[in-house]
N, C-alpha and C. Protein backbone atom coordinates (compact mmCIF):
# COMPACT_ATOMS: atom_id res chain seq x y z
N UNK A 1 80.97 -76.78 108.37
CA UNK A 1 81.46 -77.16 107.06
C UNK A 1 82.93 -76.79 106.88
N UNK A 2 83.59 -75.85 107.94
CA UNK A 2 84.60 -75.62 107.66
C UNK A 2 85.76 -76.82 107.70
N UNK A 3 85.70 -78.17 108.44
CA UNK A 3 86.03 -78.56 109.36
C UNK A 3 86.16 -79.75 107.90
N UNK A 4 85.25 -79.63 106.42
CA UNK A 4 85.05 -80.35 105.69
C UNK A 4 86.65 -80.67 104.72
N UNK A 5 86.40 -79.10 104.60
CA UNK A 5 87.96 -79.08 103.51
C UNK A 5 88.88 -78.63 104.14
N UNK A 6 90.18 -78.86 103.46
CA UNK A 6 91.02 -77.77 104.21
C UNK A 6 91.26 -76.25 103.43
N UNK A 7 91.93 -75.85 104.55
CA UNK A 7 91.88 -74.38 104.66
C UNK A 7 92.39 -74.07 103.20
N UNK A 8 93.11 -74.36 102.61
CA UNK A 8 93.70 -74.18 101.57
C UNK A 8 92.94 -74.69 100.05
N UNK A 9 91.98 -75.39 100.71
CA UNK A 9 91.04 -75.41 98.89
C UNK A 9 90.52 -74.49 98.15
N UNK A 10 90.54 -74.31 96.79
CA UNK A 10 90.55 -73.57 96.01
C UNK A 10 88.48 -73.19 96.26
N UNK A 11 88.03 -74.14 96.85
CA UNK A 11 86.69 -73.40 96.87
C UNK A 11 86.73 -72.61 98.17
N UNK A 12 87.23 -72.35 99.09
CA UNK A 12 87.12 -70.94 99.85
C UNK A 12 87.69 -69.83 99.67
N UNK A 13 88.43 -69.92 98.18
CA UNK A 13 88.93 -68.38 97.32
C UNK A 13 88.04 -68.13 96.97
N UNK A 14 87.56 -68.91 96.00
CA UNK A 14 86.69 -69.28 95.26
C UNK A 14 85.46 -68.56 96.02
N UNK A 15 84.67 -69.06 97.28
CA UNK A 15 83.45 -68.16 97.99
C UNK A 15 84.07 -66.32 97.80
N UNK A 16 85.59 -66.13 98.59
CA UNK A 16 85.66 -65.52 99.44
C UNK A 16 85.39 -64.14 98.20
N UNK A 17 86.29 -64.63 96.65
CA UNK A 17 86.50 -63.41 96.08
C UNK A 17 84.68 -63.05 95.07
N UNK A 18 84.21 -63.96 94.93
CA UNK A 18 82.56 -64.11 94.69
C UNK A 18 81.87 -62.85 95.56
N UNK A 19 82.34 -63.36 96.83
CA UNK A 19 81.50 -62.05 98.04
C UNK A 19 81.85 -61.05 97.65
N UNK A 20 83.36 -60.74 96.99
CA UNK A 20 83.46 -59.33 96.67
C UNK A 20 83.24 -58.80 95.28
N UNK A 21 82.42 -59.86 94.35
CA UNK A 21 82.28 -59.45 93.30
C UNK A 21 80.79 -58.78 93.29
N UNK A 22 80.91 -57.42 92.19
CA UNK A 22 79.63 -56.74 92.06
C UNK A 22 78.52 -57.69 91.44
N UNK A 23 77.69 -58.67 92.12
CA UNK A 23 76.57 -59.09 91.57
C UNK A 23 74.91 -57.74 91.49
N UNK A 24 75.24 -56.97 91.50
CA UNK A 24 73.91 -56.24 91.53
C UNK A 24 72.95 -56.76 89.83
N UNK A 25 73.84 -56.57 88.85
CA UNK A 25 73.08 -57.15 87.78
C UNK A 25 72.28 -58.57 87.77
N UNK A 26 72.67 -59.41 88.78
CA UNK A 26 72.07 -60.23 88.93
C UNK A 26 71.02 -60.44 89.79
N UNK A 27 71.03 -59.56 90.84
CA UNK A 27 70.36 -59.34 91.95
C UNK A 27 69.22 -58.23 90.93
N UNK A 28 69.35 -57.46 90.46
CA UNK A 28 68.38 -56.49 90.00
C UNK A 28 67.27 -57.69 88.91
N UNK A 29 67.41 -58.75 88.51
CA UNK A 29 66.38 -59.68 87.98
C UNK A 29 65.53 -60.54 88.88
N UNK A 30 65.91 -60.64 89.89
CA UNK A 30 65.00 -61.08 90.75
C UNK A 30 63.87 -60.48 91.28
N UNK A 31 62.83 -61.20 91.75
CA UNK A 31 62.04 -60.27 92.25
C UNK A 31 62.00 -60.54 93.76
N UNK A 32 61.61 -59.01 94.26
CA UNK A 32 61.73 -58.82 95.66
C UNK A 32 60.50 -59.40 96.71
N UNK A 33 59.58 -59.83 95.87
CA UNK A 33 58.13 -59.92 96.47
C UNK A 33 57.26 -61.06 95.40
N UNK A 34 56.40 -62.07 96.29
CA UNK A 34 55.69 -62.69 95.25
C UNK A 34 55.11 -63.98 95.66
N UNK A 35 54.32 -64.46 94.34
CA UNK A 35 53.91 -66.13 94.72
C UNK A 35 55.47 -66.40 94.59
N UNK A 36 55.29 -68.01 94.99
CA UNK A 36 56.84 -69.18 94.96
C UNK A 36 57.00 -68.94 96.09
N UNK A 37 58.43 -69.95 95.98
CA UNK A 37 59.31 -69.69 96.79
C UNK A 37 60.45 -69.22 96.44
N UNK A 38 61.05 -68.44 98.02
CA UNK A 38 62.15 -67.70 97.90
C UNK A 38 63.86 -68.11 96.83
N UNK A 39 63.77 -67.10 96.36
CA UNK A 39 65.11 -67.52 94.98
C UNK A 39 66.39 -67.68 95.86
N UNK A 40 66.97 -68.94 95.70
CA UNK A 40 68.59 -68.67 96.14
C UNK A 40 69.49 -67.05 96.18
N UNK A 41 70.13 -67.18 96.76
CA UNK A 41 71.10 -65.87 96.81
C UNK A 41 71.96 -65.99 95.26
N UNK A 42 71.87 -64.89 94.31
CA UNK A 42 72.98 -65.31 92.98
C UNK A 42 74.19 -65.57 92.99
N UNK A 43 74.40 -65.24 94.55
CA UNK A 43 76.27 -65.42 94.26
C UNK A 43 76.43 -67.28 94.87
N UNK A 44 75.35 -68.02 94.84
CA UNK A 44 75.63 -69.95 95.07
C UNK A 44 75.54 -70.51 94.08
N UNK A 45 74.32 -69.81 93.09
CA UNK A 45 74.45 -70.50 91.56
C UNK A 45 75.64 -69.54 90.41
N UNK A 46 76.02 -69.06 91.13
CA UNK A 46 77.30 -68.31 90.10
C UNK A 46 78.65 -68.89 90.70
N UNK A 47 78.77 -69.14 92.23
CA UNK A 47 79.85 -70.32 92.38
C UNK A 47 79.73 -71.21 92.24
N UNK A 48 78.56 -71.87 91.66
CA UNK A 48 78.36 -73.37 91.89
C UNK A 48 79.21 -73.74 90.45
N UNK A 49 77.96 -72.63 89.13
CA UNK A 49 78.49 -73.05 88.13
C UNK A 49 79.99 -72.84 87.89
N UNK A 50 80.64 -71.55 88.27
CA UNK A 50 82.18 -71.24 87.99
C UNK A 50 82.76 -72.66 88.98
N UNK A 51 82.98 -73.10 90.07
CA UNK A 51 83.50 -74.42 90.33
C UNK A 51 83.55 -75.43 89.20
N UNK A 52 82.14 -75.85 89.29
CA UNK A 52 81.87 -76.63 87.85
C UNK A 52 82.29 -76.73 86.76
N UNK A 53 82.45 -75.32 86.62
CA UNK A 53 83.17 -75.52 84.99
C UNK A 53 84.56 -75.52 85.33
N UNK A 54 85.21 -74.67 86.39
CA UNK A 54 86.90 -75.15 86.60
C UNK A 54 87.06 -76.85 87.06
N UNK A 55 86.17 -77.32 87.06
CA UNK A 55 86.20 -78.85 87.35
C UNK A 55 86.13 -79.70 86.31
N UNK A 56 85.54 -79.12 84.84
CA UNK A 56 85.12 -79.57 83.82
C UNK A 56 84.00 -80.53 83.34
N UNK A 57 83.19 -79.88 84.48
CA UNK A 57 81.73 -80.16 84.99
C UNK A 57 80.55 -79.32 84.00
N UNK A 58 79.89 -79.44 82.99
CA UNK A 58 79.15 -78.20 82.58
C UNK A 58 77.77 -78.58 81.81
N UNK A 59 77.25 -80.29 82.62
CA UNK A 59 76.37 -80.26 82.79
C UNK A 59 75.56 -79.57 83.94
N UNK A 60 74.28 -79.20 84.09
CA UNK A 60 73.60 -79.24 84.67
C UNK A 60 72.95 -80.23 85.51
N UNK A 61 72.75 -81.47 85.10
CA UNK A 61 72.37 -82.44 85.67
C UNK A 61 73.31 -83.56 86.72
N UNK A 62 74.84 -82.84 85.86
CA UNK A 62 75.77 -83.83 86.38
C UNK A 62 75.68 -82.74 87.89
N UNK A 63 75.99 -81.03 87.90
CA UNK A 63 75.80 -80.66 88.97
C UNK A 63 75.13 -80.89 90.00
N UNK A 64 73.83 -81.17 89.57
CA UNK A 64 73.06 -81.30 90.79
C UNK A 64 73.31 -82.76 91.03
N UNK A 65 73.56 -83.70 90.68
CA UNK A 65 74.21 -84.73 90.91
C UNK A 65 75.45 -84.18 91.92
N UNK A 66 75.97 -83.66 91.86
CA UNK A 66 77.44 -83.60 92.46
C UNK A 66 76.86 -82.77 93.57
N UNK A 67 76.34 -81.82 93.61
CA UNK A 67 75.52 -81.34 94.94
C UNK A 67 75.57 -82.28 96.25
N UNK A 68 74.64 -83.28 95.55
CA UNK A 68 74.17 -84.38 96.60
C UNK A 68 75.94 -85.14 96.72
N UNK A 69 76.79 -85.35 96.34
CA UNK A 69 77.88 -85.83 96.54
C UNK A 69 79.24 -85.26 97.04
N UNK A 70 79.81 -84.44 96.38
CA UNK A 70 80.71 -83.98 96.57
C UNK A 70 80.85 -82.64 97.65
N UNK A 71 81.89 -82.97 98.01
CA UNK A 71 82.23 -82.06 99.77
C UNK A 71 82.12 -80.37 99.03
N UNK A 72 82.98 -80.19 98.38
CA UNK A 72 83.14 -79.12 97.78
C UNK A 72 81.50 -78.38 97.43
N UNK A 73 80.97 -79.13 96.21
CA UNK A 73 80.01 -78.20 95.97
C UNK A 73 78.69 -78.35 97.19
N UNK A 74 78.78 -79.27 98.14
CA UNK A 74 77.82 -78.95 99.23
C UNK A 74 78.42 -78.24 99.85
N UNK A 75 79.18 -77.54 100.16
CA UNK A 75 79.92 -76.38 100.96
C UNK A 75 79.56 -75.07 99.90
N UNK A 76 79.58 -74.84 98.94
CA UNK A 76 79.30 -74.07 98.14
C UNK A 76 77.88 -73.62 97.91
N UNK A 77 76.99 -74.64 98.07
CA UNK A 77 75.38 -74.79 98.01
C UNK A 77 75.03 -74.90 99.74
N UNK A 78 75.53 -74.72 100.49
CA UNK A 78 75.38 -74.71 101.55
C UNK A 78 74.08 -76.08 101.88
N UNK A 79 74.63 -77.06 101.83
CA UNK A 79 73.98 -78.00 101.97
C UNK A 79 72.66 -78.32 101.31
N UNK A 80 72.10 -77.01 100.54
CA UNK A 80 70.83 -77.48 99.67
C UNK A 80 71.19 -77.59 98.16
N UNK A 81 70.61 -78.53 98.00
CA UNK A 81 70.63 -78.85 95.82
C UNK A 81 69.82 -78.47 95.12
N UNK A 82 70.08 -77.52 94.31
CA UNK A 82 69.60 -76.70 93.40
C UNK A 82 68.97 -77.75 92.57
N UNK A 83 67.80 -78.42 91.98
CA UNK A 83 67.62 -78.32 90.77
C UNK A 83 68.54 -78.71 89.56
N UNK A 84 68.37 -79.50 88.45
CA UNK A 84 69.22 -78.85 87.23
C UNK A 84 68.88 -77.60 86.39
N UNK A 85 67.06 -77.79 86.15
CA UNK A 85 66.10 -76.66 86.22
C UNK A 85 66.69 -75.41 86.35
N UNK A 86 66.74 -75.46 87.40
CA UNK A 86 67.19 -74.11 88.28
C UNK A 86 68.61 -73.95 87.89
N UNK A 87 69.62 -74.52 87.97
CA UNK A 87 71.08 -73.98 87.20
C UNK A 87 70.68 -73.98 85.84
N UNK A 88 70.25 -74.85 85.08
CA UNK A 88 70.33 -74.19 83.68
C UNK A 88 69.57 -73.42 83.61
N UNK A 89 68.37 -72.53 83.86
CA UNK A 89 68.01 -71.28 84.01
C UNK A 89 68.48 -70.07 84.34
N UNK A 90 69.49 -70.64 85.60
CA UNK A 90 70.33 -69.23 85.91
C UNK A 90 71.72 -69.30 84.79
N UNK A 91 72.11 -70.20 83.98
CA UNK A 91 73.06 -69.85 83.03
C UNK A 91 72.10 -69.52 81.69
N UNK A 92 71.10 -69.85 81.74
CA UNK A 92 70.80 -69.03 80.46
C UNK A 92 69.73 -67.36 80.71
N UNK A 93 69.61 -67.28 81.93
CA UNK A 93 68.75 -66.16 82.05
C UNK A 93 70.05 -65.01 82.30
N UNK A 94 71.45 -65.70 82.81
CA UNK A 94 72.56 -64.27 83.12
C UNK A 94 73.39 -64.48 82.15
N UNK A 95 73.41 -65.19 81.07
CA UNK A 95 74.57 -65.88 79.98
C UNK A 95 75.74 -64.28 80.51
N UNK A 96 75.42 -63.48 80.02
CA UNK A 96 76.02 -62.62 80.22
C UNK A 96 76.76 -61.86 81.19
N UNK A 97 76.08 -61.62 82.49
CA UNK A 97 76.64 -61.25 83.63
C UNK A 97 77.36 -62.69 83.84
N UNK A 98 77.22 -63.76 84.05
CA UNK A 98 78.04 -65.16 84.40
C UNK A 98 79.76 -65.12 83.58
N UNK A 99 79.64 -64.68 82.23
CA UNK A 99 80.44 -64.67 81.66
C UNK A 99 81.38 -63.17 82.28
N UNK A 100 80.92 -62.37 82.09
CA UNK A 100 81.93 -61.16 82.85
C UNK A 100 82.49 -61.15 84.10
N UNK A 101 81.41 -62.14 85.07
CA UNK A 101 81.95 -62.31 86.29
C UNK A 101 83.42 -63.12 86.29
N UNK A 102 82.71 -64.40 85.51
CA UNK A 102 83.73 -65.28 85.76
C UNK A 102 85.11 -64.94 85.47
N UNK A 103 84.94 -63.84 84.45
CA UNK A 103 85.97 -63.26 83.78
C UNK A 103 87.03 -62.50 84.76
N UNK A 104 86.31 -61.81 85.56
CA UNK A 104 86.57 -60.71 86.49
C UNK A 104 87.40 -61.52 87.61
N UNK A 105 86.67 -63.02 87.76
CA UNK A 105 86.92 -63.59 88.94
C UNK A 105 89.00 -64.45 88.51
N UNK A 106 88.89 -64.55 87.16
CA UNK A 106 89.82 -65.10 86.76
C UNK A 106 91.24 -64.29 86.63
N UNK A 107 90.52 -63.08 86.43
CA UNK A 107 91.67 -61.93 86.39
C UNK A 107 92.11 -61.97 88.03
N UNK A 108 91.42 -61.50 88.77
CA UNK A 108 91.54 -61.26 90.53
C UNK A 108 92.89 -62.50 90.68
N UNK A 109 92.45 -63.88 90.22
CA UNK A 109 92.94 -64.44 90.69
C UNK A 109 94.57 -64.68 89.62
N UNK A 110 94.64 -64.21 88.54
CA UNK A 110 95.53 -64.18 88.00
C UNK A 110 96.63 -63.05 88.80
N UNK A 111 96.22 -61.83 88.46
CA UNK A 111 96.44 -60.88 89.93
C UNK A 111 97.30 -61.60 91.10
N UNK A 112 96.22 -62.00 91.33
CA UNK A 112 97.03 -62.85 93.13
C UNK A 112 97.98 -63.88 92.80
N UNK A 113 98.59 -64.51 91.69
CA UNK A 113 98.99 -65.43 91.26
C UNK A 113 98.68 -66.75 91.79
N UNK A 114 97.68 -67.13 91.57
CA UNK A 114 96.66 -68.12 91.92
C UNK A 114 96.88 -69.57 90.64
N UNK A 115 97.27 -68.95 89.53
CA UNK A 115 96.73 -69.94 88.52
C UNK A 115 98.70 -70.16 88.32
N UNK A 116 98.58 -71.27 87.77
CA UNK A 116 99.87 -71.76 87.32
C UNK A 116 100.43 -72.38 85.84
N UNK A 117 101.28 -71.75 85.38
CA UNK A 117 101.52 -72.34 84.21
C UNK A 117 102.50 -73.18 83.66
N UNK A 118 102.39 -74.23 83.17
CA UNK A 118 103.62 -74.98 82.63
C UNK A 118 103.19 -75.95 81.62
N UNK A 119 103.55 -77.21 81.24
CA UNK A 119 104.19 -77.81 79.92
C UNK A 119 102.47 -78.47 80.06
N UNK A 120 101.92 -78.71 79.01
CA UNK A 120 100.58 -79.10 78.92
C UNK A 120 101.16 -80.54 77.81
N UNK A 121 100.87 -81.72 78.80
CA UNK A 121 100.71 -83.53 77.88
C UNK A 121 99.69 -83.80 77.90
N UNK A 122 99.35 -84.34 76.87
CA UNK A 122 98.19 -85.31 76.57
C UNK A 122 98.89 -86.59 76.21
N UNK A 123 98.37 -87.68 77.44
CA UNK A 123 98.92 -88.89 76.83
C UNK A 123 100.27 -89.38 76.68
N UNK A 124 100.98 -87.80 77.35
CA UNK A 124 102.43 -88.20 77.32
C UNK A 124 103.00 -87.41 76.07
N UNK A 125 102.42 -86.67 75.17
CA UNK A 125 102.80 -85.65 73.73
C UNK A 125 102.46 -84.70 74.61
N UNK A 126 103.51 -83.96 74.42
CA UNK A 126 104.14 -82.46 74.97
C UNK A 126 103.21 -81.60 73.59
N UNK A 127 102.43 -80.47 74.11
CA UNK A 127 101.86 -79.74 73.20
C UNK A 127 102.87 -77.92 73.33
N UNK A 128 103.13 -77.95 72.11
CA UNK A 128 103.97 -76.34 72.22
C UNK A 128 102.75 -75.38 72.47
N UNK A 129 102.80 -74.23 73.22
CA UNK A 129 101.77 -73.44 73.72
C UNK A 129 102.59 -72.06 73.70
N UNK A 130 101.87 -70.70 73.97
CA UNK A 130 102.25 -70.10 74.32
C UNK A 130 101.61 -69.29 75.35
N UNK A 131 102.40 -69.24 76.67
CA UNK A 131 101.98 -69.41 77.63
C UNK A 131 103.06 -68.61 78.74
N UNK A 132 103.28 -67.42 78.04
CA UNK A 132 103.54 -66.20 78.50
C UNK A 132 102.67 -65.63 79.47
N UNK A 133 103.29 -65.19 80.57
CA UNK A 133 102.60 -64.39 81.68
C UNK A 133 101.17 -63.48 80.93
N UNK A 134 102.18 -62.55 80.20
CA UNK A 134 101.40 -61.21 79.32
C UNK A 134 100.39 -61.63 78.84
N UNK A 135 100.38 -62.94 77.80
CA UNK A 135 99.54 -63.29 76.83
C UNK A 135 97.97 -64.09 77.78
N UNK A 136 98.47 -64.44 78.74
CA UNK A 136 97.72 -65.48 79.38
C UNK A 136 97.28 -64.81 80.45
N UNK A 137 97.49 -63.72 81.21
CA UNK A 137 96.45 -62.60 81.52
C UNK A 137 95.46 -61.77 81.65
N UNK A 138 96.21 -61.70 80.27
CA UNK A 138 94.81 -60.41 79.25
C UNK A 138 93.46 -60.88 79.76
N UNK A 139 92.80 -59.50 79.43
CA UNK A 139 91.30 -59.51 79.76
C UNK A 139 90.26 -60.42 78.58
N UNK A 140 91.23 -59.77 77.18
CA UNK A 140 90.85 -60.31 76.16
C UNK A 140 90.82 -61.96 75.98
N UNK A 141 92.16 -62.53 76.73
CA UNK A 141 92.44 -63.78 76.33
C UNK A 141 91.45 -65.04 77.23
N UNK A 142 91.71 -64.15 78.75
CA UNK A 142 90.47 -64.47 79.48
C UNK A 142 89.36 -64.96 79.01
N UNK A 143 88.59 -63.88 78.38
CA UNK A 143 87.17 -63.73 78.27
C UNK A 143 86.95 -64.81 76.96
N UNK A 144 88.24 -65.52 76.08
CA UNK A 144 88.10 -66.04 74.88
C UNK A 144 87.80 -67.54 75.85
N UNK A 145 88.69 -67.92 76.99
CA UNK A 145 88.54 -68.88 77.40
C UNK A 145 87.26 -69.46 78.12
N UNK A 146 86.89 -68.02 78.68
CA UNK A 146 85.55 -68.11 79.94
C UNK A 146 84.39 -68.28 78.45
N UNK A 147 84.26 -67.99 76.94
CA UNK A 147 83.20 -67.96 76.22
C UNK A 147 83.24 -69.47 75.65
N UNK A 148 84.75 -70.46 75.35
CA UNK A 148 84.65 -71.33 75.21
C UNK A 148 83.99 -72.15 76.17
N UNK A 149 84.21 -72.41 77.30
CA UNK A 149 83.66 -73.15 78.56
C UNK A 149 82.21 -72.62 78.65
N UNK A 150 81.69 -71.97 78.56
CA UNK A 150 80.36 -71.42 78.58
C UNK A 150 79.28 -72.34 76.92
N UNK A 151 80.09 -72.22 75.89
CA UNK A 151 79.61 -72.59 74.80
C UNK A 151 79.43 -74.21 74.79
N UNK A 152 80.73 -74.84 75.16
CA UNK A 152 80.55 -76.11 75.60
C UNK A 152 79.54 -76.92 76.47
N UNK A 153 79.47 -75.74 77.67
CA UNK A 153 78.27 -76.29 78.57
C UNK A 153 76.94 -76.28 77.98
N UNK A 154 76.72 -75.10 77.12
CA UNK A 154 75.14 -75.12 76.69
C UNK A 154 75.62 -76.22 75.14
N UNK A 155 76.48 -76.65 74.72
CA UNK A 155 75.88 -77.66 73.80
C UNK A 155 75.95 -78.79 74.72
N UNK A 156 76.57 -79.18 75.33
CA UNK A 156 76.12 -80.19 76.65
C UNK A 156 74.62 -80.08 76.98
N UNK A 157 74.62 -79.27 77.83
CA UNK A 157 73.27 -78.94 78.16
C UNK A 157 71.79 -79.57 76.84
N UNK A 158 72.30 -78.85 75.71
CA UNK A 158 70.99 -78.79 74.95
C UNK A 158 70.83 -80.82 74.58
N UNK A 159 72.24 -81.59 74.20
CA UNK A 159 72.75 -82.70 73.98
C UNK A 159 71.89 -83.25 75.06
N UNK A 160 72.15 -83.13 77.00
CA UNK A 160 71.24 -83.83 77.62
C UNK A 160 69.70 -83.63 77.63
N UNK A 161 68.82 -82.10 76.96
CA UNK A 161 67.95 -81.89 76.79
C UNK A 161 67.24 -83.07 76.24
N UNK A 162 67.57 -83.01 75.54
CA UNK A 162 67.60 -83.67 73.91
C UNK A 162 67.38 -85.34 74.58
N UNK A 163 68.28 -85.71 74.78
CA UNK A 163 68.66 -87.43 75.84
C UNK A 163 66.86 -87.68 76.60
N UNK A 164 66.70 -86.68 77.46
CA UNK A 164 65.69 -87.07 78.55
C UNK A 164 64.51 -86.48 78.50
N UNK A 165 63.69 -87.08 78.65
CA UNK A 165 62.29 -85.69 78.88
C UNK A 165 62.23 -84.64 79.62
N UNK A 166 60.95 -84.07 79.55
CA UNK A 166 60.73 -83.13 80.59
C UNK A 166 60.91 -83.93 82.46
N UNK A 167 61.74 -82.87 82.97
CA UNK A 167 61.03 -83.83 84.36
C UNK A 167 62.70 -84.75 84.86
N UNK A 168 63.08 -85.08 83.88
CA UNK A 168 63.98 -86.77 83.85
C UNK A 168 65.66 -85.83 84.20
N UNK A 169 66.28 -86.38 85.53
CA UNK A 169 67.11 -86.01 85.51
C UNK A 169 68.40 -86.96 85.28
N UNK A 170 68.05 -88.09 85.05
CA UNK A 170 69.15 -89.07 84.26
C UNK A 170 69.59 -89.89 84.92
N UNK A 171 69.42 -89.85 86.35
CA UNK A 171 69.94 -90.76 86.90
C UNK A 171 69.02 -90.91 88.15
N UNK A 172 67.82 -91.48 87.31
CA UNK A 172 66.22 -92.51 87.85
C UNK A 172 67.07 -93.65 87.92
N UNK A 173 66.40 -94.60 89.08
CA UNK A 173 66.53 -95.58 88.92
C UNK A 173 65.69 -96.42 88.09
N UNK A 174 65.61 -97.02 86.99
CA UNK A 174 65.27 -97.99 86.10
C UNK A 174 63.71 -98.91 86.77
């Protein structure tokens, strides 16, 4: 899979700084033993969704859709597709650890100077911002952005609930 992207795509930061993030809170909800089958590792559905939402992806259904498609998140899912089921479960069973991670993961990369800032158009209208190093750092300012993107996805989410039945992932063929 390496051979898929190049070296320089934002999803092999993206794996690399995940591996070094403390998932134990997520790992401590699983269980170690049991009927089923075996649970994904937490750190594929915690990159899957953080990709996703830096993509402006925050359905569930559209994900696992994109699973089966896109280079990126089959490199990320290591060639198997989660479910929508199964991602919207793991964003609403860690709402919380997901949100601190991502948080954590955004700082790291602010840190490394990873993210870039400049003149934001819509449509060609220049929007005034402020968009100071300092201001656009913070842990605080972070975590305001990582709760918007999170809030959006679950009214998405509940919006496609709502759309399909049990079962129906939206894109049956007719």
């Amino acid at each position: 899979m390496r051979e898929w992207l190049p070296d320089d795509h934002v999803v092999w930061v993206l794996l690399e700084v995940v591996e070094h993030l403390d998932v134990t809170e997520l790992e401590a909800r699983y269980a170690l033993a049991g009927p089923g089958r075996r649970a994904y590792d937490p750190r594929m559905p915690l990159s899957l969704l953080i990709y996703a939402y830096l993509a402006g992806v925050r359905s569930s259904r559209q994900i696992e859709r994109l699973c089966r498609t896109d280079v990126a998140m089959r490199v990320i899912c290591g060639l198997m597709v989660p479910d929508h089921t199964v991602i919207a479960r793991f964003r609403q069973r860690h709402q919380d650890s997901v949100r601190d991670l991502f948080t954590q993961l955004l700082l790291i990369c602010a840190k490394a100077g990873l993210g870039r800032l400049g003149t934001i158009a819509v449509d060609g209208t220049k929007i005034a911002a402020d968009a100071s190093k300092k201001a656009t750092c913070r842990r605080q300012w972070l975590q305001q952005q990582v709760d918007e993107i999170l809030t959006r996805a679950a009214v998405e989410e509940a919006d496609e609930d709502a759309a399909f039945g049990p079962g129906e992932r939206g894109d049956e063929t007719p």
